[in-house]
PDB file of N, CA and C in Angstrom:
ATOM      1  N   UNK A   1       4.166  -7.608   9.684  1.00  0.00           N
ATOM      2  CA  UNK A   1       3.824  -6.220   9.451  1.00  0.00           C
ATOM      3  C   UNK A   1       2.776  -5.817  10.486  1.00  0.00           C
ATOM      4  N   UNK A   2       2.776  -4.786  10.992  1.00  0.00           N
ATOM      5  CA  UNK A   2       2.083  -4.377  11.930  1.00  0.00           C
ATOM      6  C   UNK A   2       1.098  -2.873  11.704  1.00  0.00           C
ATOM      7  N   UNK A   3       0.295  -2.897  12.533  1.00  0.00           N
ATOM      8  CA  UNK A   3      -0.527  -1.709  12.034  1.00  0.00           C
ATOM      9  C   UNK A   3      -0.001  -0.473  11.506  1.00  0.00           C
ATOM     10  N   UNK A   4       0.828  -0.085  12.369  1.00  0.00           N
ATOM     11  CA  UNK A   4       1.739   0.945  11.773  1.00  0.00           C
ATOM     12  C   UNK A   4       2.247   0.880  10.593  1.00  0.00           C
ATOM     13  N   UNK A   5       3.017  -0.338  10.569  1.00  0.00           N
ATOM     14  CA  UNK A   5       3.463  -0.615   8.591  1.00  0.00           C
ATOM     15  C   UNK A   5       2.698  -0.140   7.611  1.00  0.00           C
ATOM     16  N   UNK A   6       1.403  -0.534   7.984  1.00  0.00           N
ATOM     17  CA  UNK A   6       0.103  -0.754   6.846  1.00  0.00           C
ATOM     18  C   UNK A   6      -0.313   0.925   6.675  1.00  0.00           C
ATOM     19  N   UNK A   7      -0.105   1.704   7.503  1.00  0.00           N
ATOM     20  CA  UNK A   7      -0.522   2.805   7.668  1.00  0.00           C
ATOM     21  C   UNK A   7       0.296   3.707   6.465  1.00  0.00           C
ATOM     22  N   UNK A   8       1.679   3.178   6.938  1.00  0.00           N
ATOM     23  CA  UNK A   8       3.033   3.897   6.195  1.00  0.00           C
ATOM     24  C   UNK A   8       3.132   3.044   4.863  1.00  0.00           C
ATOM     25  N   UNK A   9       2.400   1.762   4.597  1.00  0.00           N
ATOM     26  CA  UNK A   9       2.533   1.478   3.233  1.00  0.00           C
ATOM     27  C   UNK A   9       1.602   1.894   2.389  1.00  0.00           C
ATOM     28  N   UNK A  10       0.621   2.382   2.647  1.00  0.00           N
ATOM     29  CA  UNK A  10      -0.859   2.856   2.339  1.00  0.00           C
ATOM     30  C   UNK A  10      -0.391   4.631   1.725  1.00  0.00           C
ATOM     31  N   UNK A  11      -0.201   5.055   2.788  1.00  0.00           N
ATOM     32  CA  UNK A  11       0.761   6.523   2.331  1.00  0.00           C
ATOM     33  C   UNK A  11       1.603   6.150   1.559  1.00  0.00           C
ATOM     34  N   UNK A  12       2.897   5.832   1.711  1.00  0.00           N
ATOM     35  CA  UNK A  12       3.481   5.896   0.761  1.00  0.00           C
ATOM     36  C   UNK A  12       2.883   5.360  -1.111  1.00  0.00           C
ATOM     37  N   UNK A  13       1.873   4.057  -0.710  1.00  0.00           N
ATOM     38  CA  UNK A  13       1.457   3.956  -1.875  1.00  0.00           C
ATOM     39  C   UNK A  13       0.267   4.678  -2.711  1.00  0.00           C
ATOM     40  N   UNK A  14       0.452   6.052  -1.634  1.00  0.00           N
ATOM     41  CA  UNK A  14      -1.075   7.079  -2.275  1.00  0.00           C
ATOM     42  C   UNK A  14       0.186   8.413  -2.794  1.00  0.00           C
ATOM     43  N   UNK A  15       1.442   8.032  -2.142  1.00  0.00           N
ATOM     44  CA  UNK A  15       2.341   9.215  -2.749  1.00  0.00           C
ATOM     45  C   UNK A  15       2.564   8.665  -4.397  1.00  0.00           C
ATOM     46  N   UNK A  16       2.941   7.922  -4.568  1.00  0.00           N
ATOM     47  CA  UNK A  16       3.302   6.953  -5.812  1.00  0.00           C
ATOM     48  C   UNK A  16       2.170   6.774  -6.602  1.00  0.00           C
ATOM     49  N   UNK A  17       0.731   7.056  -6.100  1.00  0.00           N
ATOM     50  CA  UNK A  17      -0.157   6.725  -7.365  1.00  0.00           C
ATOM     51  C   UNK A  17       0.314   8.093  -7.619  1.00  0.00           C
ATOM     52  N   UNK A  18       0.581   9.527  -7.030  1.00  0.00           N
ATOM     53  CA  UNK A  18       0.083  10.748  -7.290  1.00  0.00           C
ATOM     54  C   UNK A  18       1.471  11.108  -7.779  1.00  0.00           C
ATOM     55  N   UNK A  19       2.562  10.356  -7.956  1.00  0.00           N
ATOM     56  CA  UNK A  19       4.014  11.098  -8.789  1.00  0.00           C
ATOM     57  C   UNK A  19       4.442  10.872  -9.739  1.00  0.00           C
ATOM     58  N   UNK A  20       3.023  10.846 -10.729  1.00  0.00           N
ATOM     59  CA  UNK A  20       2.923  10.699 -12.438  1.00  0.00           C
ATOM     60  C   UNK A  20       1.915  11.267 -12.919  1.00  0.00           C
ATOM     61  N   UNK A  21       2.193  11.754 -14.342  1.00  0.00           N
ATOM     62  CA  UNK A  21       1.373  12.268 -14.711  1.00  0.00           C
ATOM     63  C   UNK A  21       0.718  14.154 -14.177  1.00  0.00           C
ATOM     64  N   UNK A  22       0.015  14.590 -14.822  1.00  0.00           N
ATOM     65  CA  UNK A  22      -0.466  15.324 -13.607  1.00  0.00           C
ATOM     66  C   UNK A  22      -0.433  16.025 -12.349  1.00  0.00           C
ATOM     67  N   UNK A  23      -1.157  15.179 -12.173  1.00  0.00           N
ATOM     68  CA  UNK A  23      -0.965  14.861 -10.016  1.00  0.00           C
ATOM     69  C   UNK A  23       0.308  14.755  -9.875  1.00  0.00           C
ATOM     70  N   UNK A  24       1.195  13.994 -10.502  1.00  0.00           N
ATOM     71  CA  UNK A  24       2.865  14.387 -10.267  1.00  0.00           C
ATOM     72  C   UNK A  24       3.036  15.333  -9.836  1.00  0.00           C
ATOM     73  N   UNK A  25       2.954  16.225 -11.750  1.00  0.00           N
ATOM     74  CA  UNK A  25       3.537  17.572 -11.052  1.00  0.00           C
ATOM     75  C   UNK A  25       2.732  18.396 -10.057  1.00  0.00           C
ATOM     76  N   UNK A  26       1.755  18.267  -9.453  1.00  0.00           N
ATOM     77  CA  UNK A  26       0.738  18.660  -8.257  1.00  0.00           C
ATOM     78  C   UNK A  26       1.745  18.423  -7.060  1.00  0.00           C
ATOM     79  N   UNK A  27       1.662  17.157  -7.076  1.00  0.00           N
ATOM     80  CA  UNK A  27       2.741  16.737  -5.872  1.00  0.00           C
ATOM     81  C   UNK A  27       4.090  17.004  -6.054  1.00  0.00           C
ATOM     82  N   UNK A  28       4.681  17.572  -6.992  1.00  0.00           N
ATOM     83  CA  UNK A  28       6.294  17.694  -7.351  1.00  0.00           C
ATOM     84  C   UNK A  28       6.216  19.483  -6.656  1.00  0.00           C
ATOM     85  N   UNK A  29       5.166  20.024  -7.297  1.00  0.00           N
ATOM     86  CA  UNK A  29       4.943  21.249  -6.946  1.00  0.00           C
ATOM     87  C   UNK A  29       4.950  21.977  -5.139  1.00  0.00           C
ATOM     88  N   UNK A  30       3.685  20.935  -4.855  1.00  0.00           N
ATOM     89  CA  UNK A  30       3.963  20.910  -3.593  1.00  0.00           C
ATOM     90  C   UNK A  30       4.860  20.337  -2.574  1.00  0.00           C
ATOM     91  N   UNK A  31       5.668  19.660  -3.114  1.00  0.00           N
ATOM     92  CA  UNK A  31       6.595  19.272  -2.196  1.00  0.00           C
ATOM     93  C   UNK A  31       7.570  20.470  -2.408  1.00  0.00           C
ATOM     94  N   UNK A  32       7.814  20.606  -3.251  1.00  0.00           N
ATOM     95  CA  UNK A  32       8.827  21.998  -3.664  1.00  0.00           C
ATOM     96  C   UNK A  32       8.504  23.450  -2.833  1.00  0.00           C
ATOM     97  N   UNK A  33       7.267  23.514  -2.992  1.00  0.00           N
ATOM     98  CA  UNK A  33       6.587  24.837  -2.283  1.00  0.00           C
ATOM     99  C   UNK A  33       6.825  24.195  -0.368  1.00  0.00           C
ATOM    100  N   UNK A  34       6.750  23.287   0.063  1.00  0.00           N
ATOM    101  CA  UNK A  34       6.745  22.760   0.992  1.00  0.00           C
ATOM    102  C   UNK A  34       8.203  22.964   1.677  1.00  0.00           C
ATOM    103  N   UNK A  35       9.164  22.379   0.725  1.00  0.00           N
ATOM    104  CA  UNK A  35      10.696  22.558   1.118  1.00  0.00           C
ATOM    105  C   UNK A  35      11.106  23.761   1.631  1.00  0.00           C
ATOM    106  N   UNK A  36      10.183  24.743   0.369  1.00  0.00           N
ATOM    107  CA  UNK A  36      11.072  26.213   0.135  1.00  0.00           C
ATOM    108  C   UNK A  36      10.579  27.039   1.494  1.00  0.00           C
ATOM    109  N   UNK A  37       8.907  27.061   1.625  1.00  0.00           N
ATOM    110  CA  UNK A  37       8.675  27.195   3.081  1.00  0.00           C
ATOM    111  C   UNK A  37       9.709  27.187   4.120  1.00  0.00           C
ATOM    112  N   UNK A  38       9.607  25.651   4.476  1.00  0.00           N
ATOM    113  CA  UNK A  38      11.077  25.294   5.595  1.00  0.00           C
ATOM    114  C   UNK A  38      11.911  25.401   5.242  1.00  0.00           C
ATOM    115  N   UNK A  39      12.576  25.629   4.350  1.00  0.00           N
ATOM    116  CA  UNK A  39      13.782  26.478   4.201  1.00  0.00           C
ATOM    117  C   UNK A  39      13.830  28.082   4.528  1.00  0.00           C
ATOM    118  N   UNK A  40      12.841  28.498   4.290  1.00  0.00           N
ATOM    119  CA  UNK A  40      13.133  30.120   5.043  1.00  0.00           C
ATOM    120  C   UNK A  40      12.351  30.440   6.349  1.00  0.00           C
ATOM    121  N   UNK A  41      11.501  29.848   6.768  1.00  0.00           N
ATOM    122  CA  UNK A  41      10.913  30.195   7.872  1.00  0.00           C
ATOM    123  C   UNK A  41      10.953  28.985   9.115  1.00  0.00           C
ATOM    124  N   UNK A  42      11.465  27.936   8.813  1.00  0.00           N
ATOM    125  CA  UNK A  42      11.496  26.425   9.751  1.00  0.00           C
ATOM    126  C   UNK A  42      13.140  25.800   9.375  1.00  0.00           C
ATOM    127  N   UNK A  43      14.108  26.553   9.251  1.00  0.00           N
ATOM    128  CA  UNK A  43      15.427  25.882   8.310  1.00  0.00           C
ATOM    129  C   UNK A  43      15.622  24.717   9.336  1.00  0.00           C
ATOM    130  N   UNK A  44      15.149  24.022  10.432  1.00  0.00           N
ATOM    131  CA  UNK A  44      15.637  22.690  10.995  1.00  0.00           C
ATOM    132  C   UNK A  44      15.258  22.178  10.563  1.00  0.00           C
ATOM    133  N   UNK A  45      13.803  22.141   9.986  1.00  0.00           N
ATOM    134  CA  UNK A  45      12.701  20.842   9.736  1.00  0.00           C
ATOM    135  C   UNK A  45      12.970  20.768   8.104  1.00  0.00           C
ATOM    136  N   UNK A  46      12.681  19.688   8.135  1.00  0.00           N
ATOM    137  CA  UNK A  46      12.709  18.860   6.535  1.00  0.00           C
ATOM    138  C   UNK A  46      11.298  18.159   6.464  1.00  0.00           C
ATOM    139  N   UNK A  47      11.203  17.690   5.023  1.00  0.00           N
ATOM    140  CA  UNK A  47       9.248  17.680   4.844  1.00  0.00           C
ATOM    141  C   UNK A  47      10.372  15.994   4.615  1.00  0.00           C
ATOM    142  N   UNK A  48       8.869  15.367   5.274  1.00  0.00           N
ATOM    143  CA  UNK A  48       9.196  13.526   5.395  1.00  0.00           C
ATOM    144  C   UNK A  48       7.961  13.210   4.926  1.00  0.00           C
ATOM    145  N   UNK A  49       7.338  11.812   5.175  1.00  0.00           N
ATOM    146  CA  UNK A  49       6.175  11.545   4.208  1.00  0.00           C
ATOM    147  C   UNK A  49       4.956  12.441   3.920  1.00  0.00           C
ATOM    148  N   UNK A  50       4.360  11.665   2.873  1.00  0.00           N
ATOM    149  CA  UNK A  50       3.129  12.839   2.393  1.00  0.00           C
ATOM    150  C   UNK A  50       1.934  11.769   2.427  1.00  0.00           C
ATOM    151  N   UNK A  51       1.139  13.025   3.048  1.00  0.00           N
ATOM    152  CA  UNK A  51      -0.550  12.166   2.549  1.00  0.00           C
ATOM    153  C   UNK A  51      -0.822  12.687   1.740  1.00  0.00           C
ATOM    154  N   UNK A  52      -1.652  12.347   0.952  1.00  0.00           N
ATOM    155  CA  UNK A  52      -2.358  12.725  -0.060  1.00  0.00           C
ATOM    156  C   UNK A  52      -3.981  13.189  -0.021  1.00  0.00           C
ATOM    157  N   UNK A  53      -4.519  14.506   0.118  1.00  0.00           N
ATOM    158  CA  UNK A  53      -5.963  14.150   0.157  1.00  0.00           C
ATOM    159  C   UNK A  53      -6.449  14.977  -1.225  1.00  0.00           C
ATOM    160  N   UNK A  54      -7.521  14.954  -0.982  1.00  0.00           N
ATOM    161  CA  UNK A  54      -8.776  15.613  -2.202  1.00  0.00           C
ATOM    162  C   UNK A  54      -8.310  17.207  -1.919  1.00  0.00           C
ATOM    163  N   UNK A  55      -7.228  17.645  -3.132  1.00  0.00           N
ATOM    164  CA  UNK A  55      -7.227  19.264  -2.891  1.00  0.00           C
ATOM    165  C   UNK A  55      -5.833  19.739  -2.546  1.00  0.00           C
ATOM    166  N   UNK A  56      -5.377  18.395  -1.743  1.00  0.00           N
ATOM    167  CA  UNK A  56      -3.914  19.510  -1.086  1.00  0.00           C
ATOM    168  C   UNK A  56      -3.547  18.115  -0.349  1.00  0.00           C
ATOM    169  N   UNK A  57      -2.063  18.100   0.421  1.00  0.00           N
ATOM    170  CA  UNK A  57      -1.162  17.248   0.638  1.00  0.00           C
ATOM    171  C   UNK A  57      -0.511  17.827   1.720  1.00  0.00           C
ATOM    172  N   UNK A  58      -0.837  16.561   2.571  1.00  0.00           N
ATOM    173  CA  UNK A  58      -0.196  17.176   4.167  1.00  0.00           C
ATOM    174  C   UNK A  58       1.600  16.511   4.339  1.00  0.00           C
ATOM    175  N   UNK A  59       2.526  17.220   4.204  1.00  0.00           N
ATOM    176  CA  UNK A  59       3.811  16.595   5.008  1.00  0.00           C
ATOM    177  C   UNK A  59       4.316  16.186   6.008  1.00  0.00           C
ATOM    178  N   UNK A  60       4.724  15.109   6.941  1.00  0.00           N
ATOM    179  CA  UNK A  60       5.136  15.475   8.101  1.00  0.00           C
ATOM    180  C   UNK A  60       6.570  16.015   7.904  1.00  0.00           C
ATOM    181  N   UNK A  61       6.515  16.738   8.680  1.00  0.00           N
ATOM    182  CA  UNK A  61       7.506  17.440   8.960  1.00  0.00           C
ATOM    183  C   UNK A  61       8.670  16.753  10.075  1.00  0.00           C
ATOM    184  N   UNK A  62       9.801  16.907   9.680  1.00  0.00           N
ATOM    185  CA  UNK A  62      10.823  16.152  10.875  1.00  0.00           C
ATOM    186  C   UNK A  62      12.086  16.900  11.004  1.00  0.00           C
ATOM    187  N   UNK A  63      12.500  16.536  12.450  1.00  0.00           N
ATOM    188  CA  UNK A  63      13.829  17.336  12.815  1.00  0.00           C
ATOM    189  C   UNK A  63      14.742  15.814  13.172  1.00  0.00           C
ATOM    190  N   UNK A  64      15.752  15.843  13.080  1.00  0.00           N
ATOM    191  CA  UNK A  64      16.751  14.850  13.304  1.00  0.00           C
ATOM    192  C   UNK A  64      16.048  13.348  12.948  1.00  0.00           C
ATOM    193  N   UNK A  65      15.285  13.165  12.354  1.00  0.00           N
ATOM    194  CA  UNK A  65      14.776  11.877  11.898  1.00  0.00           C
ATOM    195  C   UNK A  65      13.474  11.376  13.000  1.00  0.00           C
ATOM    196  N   UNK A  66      13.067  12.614  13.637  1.00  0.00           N
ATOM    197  CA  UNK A  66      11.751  11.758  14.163  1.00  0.00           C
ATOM    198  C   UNK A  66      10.575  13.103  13.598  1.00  0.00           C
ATOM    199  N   UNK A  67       9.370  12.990  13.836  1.00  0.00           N
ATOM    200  CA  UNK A  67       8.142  13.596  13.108  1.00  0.00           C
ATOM    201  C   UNK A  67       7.888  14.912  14.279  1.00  0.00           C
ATOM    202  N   UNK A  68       8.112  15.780  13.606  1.00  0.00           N
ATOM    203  CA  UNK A  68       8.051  17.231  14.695  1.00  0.00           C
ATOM    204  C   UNK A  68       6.699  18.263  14.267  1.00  0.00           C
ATOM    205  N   UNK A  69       6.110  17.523  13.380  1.00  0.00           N
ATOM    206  CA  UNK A  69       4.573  18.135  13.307  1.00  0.00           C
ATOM    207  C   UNK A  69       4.211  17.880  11.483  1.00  0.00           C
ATOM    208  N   UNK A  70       3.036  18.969  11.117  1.00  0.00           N
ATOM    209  CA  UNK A  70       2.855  18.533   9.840  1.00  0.00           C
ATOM    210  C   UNK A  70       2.583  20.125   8.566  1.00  0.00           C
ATOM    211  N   UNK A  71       2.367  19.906   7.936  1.00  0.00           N
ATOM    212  CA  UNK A  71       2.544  21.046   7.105  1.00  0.00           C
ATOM    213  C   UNK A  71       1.699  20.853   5.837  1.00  0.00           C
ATOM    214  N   UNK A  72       0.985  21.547   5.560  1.00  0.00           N
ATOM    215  CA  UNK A  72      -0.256  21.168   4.416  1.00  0.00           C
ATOM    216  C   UNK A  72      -0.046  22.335   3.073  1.00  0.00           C
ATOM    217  N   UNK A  73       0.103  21.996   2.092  1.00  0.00           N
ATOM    218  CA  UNK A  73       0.175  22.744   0.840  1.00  0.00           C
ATOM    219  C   UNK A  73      -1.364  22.119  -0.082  1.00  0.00           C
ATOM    220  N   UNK A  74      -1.928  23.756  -0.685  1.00  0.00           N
ATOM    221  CA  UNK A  74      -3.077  23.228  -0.840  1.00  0.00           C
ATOM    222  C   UNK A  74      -2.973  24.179  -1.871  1.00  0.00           C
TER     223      UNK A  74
END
């Protein structure tokens, strides 16, 4: 595993504390509000992993499977 891994297992395992309970629906919410965004104003990009911070949740954003910037719902 390499630095990068640890980076992307760390995220992903801060998406998963936050998709229960609560904070679920926080994060269910914002990913939803996130989609619906790029769906009317970005229709190429699709929301790919999430960070998680204090307040609000950044997406990266991706076009054909690589990371084309990021997108924050707060």
């Amino acid at each position: 595993m390499g630095p990068s891994d640890d980076v992307e297992y760390r995220i992903r395992d801060d998406a998963d504390r936050y998709a229960t309970g609560k904070a679920g629906d926080r994060y269910a919410k914002a990913r939803t509000l996130a989609d619906e965004w790029l769906k009317q104003f970005r229709p190429e990009l699709r929301t790919g992993q999430v960070h998680a911070f204090p307040g609000y949740y950044t997406f990266h954003t991706m076009r054909d499977g690589a990371i084309a910037g990021t997108l924050s719902v707060h």
